[in-house]
N, C-alpha and C. Protein backbone atom coordinates (compact mmCIF):
# COMPACT_ATOMS: atom_id res chain seq x y z
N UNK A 1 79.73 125.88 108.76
CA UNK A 1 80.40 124.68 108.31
C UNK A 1 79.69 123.44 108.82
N UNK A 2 79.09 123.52 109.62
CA UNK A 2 78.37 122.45 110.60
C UNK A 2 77.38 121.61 109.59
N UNK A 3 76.57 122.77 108.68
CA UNK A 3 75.69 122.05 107.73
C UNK A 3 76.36 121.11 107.02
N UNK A 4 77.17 121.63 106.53
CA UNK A 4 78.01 121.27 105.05
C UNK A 4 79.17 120.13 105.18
N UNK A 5 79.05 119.81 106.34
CA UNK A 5 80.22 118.79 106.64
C UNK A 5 79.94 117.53 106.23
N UNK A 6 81.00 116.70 105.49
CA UNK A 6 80.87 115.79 104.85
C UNK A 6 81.45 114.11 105.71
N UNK A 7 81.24 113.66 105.04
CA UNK A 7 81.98 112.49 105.94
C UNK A 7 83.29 112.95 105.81
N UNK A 8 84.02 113.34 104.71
CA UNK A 8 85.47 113.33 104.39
C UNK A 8 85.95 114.21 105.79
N UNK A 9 84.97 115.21 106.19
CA UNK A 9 85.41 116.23 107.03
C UNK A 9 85.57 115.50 108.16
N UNK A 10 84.94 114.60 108.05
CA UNK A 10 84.18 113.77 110.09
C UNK A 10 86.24 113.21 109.82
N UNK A 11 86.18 112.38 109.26
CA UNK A 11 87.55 111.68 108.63
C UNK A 11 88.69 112.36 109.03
N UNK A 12 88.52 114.13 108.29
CA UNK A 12 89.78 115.11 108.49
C UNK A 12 90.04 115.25 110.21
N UNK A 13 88.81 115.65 110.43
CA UNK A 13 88.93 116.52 111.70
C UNK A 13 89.41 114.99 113.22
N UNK A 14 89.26 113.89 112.51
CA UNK A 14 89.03 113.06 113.68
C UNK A 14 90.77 112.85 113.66
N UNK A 15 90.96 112.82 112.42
CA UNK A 15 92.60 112.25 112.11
C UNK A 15 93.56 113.53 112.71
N UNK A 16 93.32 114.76 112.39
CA UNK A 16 93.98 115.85 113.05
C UNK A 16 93.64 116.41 114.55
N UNK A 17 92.80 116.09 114.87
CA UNK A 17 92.40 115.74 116.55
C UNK A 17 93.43 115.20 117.14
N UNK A 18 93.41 113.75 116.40
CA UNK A 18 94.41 112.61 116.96
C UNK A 18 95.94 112.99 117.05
N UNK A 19 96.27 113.69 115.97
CA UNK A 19 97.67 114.50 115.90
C UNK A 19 97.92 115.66 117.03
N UNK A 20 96.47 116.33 117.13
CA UNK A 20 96.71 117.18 118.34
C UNK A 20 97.18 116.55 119.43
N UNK A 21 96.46 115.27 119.99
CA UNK A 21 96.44 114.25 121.15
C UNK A 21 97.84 114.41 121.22
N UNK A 22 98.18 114.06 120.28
CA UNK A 22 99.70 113.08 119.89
C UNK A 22 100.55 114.03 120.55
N UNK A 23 100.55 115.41 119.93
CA UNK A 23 101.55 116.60 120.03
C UNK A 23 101.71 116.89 121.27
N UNK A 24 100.64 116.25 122.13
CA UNK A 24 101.54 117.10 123.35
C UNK A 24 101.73 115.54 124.56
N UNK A 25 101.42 114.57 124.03
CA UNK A 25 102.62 113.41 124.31
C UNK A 25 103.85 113.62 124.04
N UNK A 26 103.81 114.08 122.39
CA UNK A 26 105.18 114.43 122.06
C UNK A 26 106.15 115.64 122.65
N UNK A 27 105.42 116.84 123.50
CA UNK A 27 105.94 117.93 123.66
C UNK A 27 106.79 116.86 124.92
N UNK A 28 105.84 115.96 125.77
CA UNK A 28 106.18 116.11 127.13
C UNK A 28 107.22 115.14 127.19
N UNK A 29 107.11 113.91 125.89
CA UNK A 29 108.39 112.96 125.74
C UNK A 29 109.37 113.83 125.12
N UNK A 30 109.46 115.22 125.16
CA UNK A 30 110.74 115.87 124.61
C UNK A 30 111.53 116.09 125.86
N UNK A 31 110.12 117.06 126.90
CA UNK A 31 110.96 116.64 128.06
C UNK A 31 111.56 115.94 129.09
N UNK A 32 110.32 114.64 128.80
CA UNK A 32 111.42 114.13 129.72
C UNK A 32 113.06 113.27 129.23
N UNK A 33 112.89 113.32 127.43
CA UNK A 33 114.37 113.35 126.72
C UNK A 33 115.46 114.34 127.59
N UNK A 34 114.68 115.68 127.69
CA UNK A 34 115.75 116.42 127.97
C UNK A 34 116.81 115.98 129.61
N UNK A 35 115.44 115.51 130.29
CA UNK A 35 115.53 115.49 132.04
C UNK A 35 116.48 113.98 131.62
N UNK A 36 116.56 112.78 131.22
CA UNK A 36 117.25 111.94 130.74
C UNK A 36 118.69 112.15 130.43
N UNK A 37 118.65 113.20 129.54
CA UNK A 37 119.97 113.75 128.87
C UNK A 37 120.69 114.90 130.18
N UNK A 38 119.58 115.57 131.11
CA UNK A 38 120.39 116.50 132.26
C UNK A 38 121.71 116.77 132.33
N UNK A 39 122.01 118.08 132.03
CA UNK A 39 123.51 117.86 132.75
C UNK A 39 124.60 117.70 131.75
N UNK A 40 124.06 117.19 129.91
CA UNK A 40 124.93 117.24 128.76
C UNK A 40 124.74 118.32 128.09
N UNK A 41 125.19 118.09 126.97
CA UNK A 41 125.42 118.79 126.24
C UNK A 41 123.88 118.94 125.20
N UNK A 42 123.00 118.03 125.49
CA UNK A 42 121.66 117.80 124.54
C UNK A 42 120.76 117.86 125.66
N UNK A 43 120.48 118.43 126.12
CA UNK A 43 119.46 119.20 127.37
C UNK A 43 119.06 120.04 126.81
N UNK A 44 119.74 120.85 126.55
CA UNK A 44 118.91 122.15 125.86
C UNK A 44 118.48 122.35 124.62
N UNK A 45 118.85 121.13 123.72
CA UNK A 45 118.49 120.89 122.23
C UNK A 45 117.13 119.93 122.65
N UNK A 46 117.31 119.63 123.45
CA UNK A 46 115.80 118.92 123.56
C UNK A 46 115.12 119.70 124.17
N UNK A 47 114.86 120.21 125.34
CA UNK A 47 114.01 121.20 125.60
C UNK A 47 113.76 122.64 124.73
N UNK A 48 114.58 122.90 123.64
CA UNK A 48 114.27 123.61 122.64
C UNK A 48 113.51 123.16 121.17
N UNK A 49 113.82 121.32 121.37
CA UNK A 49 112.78 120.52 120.17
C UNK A 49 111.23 120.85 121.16
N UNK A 50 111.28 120.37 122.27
CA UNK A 50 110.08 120.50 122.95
C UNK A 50 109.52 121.87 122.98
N UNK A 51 109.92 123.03 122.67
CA UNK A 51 109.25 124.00 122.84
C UNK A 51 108.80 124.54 121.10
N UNK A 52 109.53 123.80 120.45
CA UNK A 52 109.10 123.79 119.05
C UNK A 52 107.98 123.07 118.55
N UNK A 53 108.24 121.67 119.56
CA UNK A 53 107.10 120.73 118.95
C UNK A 53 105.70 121.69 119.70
N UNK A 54 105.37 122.44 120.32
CA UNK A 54 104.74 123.10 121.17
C UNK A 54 104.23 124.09 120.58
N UNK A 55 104.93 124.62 119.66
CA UNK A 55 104.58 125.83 118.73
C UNK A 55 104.05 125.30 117.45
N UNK A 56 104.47 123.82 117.10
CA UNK A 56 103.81 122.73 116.03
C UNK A 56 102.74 122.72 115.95
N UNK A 57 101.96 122.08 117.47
CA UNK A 57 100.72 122.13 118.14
C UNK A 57 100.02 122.69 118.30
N UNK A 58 100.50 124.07 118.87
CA UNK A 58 99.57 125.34 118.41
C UNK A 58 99.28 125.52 117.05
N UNK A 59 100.03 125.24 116.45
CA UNK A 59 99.91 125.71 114.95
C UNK A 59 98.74 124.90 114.15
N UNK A 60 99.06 123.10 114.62
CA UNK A 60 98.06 122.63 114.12
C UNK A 60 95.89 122.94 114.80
N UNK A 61 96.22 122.98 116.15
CA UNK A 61 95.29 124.02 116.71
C UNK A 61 94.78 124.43 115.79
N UNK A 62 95.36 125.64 115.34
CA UNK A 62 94.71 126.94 114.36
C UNK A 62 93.90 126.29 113.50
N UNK A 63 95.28 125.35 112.24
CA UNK A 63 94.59 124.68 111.05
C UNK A 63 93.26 124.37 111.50
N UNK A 64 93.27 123.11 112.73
CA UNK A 64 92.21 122.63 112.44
C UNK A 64 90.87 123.66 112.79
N UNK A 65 91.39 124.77 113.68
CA UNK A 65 90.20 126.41 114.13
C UNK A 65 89.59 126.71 112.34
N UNK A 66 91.10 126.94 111.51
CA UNK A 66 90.83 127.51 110.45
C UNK A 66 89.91 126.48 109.64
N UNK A 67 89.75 125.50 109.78
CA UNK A 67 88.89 123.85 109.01
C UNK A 67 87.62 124.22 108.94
N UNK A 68 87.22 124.86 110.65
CA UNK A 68 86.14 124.75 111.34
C UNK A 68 85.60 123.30 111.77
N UNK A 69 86.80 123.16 112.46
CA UNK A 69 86.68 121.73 113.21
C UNK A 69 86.94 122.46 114.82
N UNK A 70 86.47 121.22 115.42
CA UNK A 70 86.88 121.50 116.96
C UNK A 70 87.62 120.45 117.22
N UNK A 71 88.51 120.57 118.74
CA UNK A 71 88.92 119.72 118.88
C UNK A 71 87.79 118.64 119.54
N UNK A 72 88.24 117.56 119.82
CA UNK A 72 86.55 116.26 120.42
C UNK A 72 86.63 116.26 121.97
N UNK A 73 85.82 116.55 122.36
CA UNK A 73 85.63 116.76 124.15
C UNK A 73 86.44 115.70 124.84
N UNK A 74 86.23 114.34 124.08
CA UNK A 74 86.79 113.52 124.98
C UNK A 74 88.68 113.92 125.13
N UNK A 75 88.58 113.83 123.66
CA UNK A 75 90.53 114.42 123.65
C UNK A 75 91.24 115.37 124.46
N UNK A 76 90.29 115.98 124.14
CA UNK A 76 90.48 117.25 125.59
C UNK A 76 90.69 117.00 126.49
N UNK A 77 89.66 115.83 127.09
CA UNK A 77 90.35 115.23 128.41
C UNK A 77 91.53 114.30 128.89
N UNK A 78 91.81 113.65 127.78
CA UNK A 78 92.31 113.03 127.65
C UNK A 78 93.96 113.64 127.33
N UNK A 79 93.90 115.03 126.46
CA UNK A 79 94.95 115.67 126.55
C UNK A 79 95.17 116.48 128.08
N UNK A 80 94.21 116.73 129.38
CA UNK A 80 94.50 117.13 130.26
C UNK A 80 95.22 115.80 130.88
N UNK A 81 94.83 114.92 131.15
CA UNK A 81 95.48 113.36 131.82
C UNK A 81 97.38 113.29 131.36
N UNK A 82 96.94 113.46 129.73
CA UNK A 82 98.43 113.63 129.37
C UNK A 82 99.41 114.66 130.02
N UNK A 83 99.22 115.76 130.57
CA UNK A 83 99.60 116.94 130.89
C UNK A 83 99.79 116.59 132.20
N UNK A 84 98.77 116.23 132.91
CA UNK A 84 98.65 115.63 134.38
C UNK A 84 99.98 114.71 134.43
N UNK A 85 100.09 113.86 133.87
CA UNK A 85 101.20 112.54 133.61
C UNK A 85 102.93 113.27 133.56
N UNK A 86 102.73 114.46 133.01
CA UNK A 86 103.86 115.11 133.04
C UNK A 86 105.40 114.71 133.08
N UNK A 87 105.90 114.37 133.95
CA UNK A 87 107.33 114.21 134.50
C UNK A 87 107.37 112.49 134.13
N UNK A 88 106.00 111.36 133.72
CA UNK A 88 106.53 110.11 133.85
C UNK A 88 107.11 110.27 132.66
N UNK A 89 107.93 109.21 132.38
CA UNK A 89 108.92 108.80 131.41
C UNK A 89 108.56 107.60 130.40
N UNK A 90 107.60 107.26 130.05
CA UNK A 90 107.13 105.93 130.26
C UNK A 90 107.96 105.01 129.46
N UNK A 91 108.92 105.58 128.48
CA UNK A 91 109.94 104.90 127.59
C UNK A 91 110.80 104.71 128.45
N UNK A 92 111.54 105.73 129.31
CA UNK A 92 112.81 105.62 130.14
C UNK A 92 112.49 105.76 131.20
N UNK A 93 111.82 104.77 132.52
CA UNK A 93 111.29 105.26 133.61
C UNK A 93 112.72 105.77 134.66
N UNK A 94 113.38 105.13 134.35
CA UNK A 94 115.14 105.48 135.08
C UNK A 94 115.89 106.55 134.57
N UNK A 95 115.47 107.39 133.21
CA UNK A 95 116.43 107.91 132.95
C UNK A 95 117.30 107.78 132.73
N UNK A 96 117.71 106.43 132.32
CA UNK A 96 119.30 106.20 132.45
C UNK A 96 120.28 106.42 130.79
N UNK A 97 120.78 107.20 130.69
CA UNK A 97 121.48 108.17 129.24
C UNK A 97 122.11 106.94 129.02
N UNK A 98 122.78 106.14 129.67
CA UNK A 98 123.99 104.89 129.27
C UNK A 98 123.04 102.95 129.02
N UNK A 99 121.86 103.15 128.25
CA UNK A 99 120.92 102.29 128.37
C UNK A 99 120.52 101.76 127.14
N UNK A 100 120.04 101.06 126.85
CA UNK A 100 119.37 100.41 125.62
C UNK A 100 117.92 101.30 125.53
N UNK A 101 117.52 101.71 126.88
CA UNK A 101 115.95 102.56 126.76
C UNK A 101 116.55 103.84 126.56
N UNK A 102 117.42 104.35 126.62
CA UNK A 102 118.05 105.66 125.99
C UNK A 102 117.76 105.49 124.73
N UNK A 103 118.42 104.47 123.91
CA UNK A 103 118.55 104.30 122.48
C UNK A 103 117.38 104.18 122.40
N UNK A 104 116.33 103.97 122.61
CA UNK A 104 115.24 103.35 122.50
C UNK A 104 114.17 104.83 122.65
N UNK A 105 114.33 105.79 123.79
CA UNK A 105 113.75 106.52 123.90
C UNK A 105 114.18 107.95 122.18
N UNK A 106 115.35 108.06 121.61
CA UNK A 106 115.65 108.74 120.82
C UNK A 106 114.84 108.17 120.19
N UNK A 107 115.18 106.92 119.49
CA UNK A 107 114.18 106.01 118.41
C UNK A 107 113.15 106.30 118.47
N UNK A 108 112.14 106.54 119.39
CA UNK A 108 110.96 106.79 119.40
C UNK A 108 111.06 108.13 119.23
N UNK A 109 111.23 108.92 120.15
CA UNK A 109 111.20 110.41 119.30
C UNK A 109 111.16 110.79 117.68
N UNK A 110 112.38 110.43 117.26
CA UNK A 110 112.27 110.40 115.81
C UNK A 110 111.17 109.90 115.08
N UNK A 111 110.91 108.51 115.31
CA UNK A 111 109.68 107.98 114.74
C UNK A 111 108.38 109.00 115.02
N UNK A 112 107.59 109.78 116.28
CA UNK A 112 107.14 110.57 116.42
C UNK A 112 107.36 112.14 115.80
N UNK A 113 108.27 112.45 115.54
CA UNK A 113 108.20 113.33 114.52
C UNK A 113 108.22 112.83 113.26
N UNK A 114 108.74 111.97 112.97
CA UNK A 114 107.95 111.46 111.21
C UNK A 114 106.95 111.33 111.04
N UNK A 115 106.23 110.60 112.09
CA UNK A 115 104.65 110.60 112.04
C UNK A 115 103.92 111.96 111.67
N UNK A 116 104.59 113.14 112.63
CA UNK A 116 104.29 114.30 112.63
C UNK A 116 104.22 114.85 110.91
N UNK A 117 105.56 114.63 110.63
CA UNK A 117 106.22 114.88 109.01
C UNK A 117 105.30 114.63 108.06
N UNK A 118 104.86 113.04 108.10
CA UNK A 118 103.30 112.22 107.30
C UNK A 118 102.97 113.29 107.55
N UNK A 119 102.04 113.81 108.26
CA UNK A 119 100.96 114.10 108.27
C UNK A 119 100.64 115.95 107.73
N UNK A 120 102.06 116.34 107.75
CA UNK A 120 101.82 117.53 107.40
C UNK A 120 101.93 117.31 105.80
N UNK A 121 102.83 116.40 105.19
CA UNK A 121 103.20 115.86 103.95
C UNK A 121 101.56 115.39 103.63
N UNK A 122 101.13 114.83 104.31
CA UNK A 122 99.37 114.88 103.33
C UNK A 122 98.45 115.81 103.39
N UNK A 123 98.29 117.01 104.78
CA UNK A 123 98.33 118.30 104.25
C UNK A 123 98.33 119.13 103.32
N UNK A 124 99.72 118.81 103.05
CA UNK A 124 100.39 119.61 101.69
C UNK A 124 99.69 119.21 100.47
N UNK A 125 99.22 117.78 100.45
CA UNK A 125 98.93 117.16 99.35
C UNK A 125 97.60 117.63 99.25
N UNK A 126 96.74 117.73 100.19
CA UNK A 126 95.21 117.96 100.43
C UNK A 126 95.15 119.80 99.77
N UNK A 127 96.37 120.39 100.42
CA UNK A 127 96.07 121.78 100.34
C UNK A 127 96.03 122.01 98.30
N UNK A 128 96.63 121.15 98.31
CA UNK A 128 96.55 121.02 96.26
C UNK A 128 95.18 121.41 95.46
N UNK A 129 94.33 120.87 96.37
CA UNK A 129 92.78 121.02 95.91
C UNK A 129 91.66 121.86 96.96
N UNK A 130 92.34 122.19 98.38
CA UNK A 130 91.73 122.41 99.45
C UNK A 130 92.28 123.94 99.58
N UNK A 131 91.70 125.17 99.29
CA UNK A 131 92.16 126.12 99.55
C UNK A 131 91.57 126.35 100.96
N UNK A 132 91.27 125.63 102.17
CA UNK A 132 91.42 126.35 103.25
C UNK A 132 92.49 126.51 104.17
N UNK A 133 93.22 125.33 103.19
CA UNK A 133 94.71 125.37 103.98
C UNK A 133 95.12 126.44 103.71
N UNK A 134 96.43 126.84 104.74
CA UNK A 134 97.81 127.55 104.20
C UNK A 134 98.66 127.15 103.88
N UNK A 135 98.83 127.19 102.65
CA UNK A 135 99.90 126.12 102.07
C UNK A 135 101.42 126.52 102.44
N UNK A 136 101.66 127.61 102.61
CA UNK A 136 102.83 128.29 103.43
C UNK A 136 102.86 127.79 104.65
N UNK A 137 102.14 128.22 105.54
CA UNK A 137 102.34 127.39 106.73
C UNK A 137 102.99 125.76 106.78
N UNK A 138 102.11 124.95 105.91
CA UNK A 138 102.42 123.55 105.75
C UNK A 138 103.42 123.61 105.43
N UNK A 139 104.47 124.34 104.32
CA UNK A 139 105.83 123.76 103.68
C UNK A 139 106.42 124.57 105.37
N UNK A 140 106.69 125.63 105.86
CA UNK A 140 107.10 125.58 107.00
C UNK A 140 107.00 125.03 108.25
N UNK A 141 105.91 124.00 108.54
CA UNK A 141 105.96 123.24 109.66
C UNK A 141 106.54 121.79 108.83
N UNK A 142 106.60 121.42 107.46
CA UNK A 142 107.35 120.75 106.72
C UNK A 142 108.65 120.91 107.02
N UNK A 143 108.92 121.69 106.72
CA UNK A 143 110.35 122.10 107.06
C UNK A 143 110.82 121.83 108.59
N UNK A 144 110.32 122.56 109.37
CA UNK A 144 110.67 122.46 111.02
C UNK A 144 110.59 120.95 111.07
N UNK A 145 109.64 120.15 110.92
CA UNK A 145 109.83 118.70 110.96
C UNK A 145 111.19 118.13 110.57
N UNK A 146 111.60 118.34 109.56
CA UNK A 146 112.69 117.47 108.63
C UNK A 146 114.08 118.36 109.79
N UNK A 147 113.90 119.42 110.05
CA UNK A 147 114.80 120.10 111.48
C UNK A 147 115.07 119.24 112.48
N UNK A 148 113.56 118.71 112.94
CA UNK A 148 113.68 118.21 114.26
C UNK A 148 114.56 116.64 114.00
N UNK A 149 113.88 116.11 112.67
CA UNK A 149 114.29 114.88 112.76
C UNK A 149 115.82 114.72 112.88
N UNK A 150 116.40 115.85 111.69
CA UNK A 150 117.90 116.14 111.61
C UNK A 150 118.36 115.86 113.32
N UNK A 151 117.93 116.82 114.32
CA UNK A 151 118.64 117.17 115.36
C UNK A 151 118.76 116.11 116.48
N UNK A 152 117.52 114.97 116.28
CA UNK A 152 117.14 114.18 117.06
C UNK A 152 118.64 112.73 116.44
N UNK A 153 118.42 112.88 115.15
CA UNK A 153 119.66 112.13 114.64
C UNK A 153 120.78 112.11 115.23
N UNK A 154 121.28 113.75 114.78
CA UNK A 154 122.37 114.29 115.62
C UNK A 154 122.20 114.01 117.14
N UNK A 155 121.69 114.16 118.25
CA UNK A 155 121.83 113.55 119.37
C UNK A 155 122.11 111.84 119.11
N UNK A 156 121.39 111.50 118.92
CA UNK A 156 121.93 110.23 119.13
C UNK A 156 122.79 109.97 117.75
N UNK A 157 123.33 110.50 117.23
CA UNK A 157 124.90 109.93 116.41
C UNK A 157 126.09 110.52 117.31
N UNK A 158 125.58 111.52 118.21
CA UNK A 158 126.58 111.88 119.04
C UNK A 158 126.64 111.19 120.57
N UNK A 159 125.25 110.33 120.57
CA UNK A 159 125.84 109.69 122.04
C UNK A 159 125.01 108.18 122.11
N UNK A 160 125.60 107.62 120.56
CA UNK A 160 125.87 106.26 120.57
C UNK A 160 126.38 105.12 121.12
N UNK A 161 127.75 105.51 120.77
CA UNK A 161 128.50 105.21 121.23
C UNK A 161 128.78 104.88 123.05
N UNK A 162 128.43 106.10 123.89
CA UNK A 162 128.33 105.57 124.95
C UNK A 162 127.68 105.07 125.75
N UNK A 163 125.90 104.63 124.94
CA UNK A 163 125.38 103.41 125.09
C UNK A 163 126.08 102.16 124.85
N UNK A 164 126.66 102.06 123.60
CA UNK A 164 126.47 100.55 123.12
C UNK A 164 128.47 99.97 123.18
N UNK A 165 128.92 101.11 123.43
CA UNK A 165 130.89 100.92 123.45
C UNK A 165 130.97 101.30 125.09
N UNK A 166 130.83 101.53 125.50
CA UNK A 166 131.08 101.40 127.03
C UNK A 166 131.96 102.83 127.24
């Protein structure tokens, strides 16, 4: 594949790199959603989005294995730093569930899995003409997306209120 690579490919592989990056910011802002939420009833719906978004990641992994792309050395490192960073919070450094950065930290979650959503949604669109995709795979990590977003909703339609009503 190395010969034959086109700019479009330099394009693919740099943009799904970046999604890799992303995914495991996103795994680790699931947990520290969950460590935020401790102790409720959405602890374990978040540390179960986080172990999904995790299996996302792997998944996109593969795609881009199956592309014959790599991931980019620097990202790599840059995804170890992320990993390293672990436990900070950087949306909610307090944790605090009764906060405007609560509301704020869901908000972002969601928005991060839509991003996620895009991107498998142009996937799908690519796999139209691109048989190296799996186009199965894509409508099922399609799917798990439009899941997560649902559930991330549901948390915060269920603990609105005791941010913003006291």
């Amino acid at each position: 594949m190395a010969d034959r690579r086109t700019e479009s490919d330099e394009h693919l592989a740099a943009y799904l790199n970046e999604h890799l990056l992303a995914g495991e910011g996103g795994v680790r802002a699931f947990h520290a959603a969950a460590k935020t939420f401790e102790g409720s009833s959405h602890e374990r719906a978040l540390l179960a989005l986080a172990d999904e978004i995790a299996r996302d990641r792997r998944d996109l992994a593969r795609i881009i294995h199956r592309l014959g792309f790599r991931p980019a050395g620097w990202k790599r490192i840059l995804t170890l730093a992320i990993k390293a960073a672990g436990s900070i919070n950087p949306v909610n450094l307090l944790r605090q569930r009764r906060s405007s950065m609560a509301q704020f930290e869901l908000d972002f979650l969601t928005g991060a899995v839509r991003a996620k959503l895009s991107m498998w949604e142009a996937l799908l669109e690519l796999s139209e003409s691109d048989d190296r995709f799996d186009r199965a795979l894509l409508l099922d990590l399609e799917r798990r997306a439009e899941g997560q977003i649902a559930e991330v909703q549901r948390i915060n339609r269920e603990t609105v209120r005791e941010r913003f009503l006291g």
